[in-house]
Protein backbone atom coordinates (compact mmCIF):
# COMPACT_ATOMS: atom_id res chain seq x y z
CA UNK A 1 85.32 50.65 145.41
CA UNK A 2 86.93 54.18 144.69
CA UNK A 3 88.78 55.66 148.00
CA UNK A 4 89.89 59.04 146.31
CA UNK A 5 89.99 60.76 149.84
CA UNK A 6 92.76 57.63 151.10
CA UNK A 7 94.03 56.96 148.05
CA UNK A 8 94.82 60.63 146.01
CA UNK A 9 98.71 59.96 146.60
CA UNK A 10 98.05 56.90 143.55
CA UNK A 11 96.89 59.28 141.52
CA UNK A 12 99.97 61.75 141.95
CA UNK A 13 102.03 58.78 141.83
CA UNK A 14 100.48 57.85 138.04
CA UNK A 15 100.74 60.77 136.95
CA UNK A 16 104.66 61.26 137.72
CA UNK A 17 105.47 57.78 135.77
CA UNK A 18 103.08 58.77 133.20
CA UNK A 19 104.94 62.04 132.22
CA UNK A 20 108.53 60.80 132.88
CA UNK A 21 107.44 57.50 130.27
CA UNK A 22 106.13 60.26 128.04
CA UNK A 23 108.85 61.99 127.89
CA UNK A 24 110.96 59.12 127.70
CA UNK A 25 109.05 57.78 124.83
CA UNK A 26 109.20 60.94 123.00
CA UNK A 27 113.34 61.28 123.55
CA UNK A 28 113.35 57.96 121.47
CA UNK A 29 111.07 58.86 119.00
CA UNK A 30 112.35 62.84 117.84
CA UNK A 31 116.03 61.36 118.61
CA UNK A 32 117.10 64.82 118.56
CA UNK A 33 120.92 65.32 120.03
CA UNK A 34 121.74 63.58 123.44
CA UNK A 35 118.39 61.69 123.30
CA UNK A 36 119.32 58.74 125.09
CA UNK A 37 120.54 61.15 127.63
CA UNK A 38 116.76 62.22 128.65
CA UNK A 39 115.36 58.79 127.43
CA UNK A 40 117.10 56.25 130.01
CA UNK A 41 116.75 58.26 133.30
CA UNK A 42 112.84 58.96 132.18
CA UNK A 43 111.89 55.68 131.07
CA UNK A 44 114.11 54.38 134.75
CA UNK A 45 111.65 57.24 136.71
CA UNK A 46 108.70 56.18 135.36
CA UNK A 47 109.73 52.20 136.25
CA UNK A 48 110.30 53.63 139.76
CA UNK A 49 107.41 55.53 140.19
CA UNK A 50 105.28 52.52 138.75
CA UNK A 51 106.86 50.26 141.69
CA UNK A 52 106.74 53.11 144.56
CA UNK A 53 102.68 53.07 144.00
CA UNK A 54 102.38 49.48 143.57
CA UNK A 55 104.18 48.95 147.07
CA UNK A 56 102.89 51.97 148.77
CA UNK A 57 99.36 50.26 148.03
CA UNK A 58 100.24 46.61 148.22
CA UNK A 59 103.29 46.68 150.73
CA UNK A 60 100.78 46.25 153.87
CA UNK A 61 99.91 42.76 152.38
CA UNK A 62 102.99 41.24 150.77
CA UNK A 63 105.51 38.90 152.76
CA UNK A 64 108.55 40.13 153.95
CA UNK A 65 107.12 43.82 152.68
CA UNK A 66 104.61 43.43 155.39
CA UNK A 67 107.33 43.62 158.69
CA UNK A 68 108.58 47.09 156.73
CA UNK A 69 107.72 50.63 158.26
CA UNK A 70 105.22 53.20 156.09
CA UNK A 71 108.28 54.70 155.20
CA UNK A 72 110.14 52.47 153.44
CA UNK A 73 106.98 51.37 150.61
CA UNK A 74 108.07 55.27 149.57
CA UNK A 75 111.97 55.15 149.69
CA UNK A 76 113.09 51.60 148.86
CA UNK A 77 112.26 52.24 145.25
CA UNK A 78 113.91 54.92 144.71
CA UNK A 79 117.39 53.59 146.93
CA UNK A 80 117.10 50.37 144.34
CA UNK A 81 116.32 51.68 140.69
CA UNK A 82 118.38 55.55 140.98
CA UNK A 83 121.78 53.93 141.58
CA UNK A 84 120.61 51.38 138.63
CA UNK A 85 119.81 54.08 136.45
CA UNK A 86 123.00 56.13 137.21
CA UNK A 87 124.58 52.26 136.29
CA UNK A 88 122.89 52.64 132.65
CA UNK A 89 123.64 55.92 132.25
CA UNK A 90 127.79 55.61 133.00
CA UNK A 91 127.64 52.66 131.51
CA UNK A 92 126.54 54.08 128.12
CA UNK A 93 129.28 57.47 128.37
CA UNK A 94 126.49 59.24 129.34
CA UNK A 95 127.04 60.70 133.43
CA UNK A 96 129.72 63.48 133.16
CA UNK A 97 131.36 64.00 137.00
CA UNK A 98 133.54 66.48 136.64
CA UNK A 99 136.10 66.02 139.30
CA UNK A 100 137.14 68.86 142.14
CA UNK A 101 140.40 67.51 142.50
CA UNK A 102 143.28 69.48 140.99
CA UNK A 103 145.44 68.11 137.66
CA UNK A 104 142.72 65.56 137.03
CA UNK A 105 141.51 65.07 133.22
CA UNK A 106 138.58 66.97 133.67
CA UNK A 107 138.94 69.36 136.09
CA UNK A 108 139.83 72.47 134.86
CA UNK A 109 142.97 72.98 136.54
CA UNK A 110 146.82 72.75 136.17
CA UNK A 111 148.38 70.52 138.12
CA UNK A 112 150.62 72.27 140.71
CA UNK A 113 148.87 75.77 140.38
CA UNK A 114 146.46 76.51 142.66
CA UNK A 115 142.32 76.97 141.52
């Protein structure tokens, strides 16, 4: 039975992880400079966008998932898969952090002069 007036959020939710695995697909396949750069935290969004609609619409009936507030169907997802994905992406050379502090590689400044 379609419920497009309860359900419209699925739809929104499909259509994120459809364009982020698009566009993760496509990073592999033009493998243009820095593609893996665009490829691993797109094909990781779409992944987490697949899982925050399956438990936003399944949450209510699965054990353990089913003691959980509203809330957390949306945001445990994300809490799980972005630190994963920042995991892959360090892992692989690919997360600059440029640090604030002074005389550290990286940072711009001398050490002992002020920035």
């Amino acid at each position: 039975m379609l419920r497009f007036a309860e359900d419209w959020h699925l739809l929104v939710i499909g259509a994120v992880a459809f364009g982020a695995g698009s566009l993760g697909y496509l990073a592999r396949r033009r493998r243009r400079s820095g593609w893996l750069r665009v490829h691993v935290p797109a094909m990781g969004g779409a992944y987490v966008a697949l899982f925050t609609g399956f438990y936003v619409d399944n949450g209510r009936h699965l054990p353990l998932w089913d003691r959980l507030p509203t809330l957390a169907y949306w945001l445990l997802p994300s809490l799980v898969g972005a630190p994963l994905i920042l995991r892959a992406l360090s892992r692989r050379g690919l997360l600059r952090v440029r640090s604030a502090m002074p005389g550290r590689p990286g940072s711009g400044v001398q050490p002992g002069r002020p920035g």
